[in-house]
C-alpha atoms as a PDB file:
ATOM      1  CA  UNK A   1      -4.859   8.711  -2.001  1.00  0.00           C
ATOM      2  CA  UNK A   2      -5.067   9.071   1.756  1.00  0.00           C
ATOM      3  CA  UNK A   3      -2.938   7.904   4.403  1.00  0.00           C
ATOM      4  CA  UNK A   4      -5.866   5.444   5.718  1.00  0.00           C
ATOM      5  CA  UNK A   5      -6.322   3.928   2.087  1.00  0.00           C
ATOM      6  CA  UNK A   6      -2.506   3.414   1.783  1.00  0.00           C
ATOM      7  CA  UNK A   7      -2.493   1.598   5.236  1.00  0.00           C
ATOM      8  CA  UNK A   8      -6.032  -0.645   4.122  1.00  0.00           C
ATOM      9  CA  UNK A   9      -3.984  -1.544   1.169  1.00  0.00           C
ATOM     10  CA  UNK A  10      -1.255  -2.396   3.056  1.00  0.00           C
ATOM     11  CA  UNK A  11      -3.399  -4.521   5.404  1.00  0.00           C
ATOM     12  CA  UNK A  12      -4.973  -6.169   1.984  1.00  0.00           C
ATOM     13  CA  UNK A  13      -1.528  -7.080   0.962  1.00  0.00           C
ATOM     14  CA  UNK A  14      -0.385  -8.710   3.443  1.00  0.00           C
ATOM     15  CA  UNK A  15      -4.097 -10.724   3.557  1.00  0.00           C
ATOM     16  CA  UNK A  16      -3.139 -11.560  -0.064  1.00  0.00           C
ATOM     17  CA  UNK A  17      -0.049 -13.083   0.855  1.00  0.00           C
ATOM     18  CA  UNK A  18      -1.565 -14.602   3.625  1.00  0.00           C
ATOM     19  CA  UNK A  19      -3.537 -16.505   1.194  1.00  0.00           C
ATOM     20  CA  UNK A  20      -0.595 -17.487  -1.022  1.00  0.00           C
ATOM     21  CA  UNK A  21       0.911 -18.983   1.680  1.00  0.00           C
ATOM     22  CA  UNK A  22      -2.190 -21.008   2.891  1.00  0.00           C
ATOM     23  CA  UNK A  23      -2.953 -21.925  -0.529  1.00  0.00           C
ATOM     24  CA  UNK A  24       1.075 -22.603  -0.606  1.00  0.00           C
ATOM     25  CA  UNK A  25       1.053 -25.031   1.941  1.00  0.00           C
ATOM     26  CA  UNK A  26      -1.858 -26.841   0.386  1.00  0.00           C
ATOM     27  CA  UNK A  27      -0.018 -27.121  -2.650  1.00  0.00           C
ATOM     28  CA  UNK A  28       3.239 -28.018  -1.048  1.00  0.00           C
ATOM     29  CA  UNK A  29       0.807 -30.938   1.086  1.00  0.00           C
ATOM     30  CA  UNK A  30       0.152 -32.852  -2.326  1.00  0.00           C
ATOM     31  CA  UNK A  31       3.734 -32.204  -4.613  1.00  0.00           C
ATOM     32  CA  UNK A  32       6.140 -31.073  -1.790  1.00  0.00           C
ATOM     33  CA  UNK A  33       5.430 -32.259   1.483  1.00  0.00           C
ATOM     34  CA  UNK A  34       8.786 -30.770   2.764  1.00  0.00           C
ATOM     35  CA  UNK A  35       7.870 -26.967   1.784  1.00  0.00           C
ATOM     36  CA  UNK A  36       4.695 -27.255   3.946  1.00  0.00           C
ATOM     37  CA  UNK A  37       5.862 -25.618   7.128  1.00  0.00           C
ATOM     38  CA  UNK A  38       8.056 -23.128   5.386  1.00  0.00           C
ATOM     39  CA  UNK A  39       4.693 -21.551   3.541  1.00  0.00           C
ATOM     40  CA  UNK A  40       3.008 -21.923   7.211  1.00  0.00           C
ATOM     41  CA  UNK A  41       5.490 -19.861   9.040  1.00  0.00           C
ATOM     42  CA  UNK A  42       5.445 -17.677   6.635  1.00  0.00           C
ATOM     43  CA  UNK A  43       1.680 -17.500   6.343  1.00  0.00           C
ATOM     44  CA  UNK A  44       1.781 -16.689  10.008  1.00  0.00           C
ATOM     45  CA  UNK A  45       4.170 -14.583   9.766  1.00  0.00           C
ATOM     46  CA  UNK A  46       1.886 -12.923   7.412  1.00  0.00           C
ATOM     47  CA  UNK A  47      -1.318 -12.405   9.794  1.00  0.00           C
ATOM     48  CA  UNK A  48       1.108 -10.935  12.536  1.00  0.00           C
ATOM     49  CA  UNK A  49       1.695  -8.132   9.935  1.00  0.00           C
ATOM     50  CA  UNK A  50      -1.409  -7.613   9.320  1.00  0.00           C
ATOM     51  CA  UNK A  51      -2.800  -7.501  12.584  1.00  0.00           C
ATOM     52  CA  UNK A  52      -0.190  -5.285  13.249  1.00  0.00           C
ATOM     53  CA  UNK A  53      -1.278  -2.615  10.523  1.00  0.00           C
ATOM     54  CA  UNK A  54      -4.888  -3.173  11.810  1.00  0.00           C
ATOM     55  CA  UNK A  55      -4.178  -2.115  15.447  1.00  0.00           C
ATOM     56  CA  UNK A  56      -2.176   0.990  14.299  1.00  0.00           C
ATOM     57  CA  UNK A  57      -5.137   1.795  11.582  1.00  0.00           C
ATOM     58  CA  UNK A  58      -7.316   1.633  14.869  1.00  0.00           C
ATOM     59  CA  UNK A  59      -5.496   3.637  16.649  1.00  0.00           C
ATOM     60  CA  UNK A  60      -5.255   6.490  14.267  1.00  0.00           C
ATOM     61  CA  UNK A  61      -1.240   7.764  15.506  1.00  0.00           C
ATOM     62  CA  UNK A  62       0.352   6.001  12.289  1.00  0.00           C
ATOM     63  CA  UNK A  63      -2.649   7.952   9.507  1.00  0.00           C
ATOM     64  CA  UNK A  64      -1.701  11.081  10.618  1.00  0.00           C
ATOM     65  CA  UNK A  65       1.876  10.686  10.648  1.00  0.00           C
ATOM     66  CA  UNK A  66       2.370   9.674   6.836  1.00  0.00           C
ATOM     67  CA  UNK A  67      -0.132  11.980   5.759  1.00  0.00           C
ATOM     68  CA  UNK A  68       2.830  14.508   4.943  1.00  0.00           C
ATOM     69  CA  UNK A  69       4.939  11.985   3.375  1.00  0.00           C
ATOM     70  CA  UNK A  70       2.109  10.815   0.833  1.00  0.00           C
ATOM     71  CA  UNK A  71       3.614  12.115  -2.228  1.00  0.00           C
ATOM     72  CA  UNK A  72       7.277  10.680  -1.286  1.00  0.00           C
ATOM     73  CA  UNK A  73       6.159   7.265  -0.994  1.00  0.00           C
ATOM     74  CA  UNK A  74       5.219   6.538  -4.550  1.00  0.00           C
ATOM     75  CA  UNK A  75       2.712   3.620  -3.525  1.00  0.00           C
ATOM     76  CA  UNK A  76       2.219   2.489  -7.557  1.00  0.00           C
ATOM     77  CA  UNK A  77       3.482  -1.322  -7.116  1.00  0.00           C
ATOM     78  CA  UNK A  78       1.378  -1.516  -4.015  1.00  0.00           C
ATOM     79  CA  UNK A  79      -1.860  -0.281  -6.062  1.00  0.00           C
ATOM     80  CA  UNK A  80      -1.267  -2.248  -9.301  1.00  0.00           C
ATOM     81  CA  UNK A  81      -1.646  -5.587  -7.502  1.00  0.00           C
ATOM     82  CA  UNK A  82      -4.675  -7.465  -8.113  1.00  0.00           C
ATOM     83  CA  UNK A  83      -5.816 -10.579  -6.478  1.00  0.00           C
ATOM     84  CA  UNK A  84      -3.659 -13.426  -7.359  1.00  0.00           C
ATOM     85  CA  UNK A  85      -4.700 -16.854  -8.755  1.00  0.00           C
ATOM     86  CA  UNK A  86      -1.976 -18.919  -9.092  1.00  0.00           C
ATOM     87  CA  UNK A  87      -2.431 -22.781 -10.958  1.00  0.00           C
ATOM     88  CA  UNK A  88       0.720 -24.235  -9.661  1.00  0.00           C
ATOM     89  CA  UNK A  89       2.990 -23.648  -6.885  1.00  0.00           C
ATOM     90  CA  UNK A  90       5.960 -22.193  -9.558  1.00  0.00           C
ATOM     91  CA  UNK A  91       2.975 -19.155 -10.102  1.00  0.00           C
ATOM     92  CA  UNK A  92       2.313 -19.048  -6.684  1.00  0.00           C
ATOM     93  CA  UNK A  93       6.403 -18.388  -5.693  1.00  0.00           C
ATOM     94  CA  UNK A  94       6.342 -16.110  -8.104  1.00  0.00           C
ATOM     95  CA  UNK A  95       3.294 -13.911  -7.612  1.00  0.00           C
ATOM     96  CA  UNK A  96       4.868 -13.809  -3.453  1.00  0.00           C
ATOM     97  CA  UNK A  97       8.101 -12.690  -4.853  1.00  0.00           C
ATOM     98  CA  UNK A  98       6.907  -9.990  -6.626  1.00  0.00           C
ATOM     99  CA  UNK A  99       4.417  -9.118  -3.414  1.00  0.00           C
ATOM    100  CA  UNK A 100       7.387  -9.371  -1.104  1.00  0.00           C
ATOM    101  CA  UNK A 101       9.373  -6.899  -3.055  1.00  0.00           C
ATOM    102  CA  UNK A 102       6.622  -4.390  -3.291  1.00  0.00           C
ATOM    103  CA  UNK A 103       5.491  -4.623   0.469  1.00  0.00           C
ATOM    104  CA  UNK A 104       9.811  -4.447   1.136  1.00  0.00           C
ATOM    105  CA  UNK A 105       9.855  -1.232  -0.822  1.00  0.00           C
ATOM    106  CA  UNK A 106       7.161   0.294   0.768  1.00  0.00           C
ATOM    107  CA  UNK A 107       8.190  -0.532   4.157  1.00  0.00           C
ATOM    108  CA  UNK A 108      11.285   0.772   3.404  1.00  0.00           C
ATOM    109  CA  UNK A 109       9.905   4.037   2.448  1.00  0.00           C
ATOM    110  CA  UNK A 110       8.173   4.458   5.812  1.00  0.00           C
ATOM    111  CA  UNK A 111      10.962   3.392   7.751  1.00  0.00           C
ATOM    112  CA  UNK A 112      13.496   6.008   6.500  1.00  0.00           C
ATOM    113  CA  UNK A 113      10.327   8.659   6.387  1.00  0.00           C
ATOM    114  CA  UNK A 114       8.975   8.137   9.916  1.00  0.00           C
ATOM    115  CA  UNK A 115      10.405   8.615  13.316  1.00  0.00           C
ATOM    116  CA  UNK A 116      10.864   6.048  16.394  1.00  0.00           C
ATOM    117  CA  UNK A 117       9.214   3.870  17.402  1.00  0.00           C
ATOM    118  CA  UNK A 118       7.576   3.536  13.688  1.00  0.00           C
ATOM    119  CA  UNK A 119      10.956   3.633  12.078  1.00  0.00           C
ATOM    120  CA  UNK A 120      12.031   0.531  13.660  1.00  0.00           C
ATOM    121  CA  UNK A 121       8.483  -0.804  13.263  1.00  0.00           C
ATOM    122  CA  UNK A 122       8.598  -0.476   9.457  1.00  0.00           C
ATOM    123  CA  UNK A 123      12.168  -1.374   9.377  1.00  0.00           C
ATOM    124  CA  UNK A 124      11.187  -5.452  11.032  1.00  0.00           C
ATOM    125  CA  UNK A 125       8.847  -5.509   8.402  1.00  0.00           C
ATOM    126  CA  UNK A 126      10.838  -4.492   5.778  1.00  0.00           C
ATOM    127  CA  UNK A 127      13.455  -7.548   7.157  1.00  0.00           C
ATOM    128  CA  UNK A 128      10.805  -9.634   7.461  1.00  0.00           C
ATOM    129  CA  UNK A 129       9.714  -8.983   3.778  1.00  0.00           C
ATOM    130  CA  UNK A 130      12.996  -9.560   2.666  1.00  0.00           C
ATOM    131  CA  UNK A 131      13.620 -12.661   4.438  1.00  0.00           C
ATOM    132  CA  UNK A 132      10.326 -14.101   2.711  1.00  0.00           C
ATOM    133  CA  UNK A 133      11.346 -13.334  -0.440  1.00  0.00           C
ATOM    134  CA  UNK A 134      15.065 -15.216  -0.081  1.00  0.00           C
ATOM    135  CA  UNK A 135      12.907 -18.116   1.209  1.00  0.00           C
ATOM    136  CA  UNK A 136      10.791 -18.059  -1.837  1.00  0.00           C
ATOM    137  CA  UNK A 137      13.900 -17.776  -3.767  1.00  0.00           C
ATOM    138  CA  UNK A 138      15.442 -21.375  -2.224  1.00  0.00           C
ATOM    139  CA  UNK A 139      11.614 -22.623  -3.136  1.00  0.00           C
ATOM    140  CA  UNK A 140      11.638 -21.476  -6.717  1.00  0.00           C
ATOM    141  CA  UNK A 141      14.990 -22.885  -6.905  1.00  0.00           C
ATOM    142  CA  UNK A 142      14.299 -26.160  -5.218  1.00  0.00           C
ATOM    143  CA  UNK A 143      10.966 -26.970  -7.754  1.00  0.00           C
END
């Protein structure tokens, strides 16, 4: 794999949780009206990632800098997801725990194999990731 297919599935990703967390919020609208604006934030939350990945796919810096680091990163988790199709909200906190965890460990990865500014880029997102997935953790809990 190249370093521009491991940032386009990184982009896809975090599009696919994107859409858990819209399709979240719709579910939380109809059986728990008091999770809505949690899944929003997160969905949100979400696109800034994403457009975030986009602009430094764009720009080209952030493909050539992993390129040497490809066969460190062991990208298998982020690969092996398909799209998901959650029937219930339970599903759907599940399949974005399991996301969040993948896109934390691969964030993770680039933070501790890439340099400033990216380290500290990579090293948000990994926080952000995890803080997702403790939120998803008080939702599972709470339904």
């Amino acid at each position: 794999m190249k370093a521009r297919e491991l940032i386009e599935r990184l982009i896809w990703q975090e599009n696919e949780l994107y859409n858990l967390y819209k399709l979240g919020e719709t579910y939380a609208l109809f059986e728990r009206p008091e999770l809505r604006d949690t899944f929003a934030l997160m969905a949100e939350e979400e696109l800034r990632h994403r457009e975030t990945l986009t602009g430094l796919l764009n720009e080209g810096t952030l493909e050539s800098l992993i390129l040497d680091y490809m066969d460190e990163l062991s990208i298998e988790p982020v690969l092996s997801d398909e799209r998901a199709k959650p029937e219930s909200l339970e599903e759907l906190v599940v399949e974005a725990v399991l996301r969040e965890k993948h896109a934390y460990e691969m964030y993770s990865k680039l933070a501790k194999l890439l340099d400033e500014p990216f380290s500290d880029l990579f090293m948000h997102l990994a926080r952000e990731e995890l803080t997702h997935a403790y939120r998803l953790k008080l939702i599972y809990e709470a339904i």
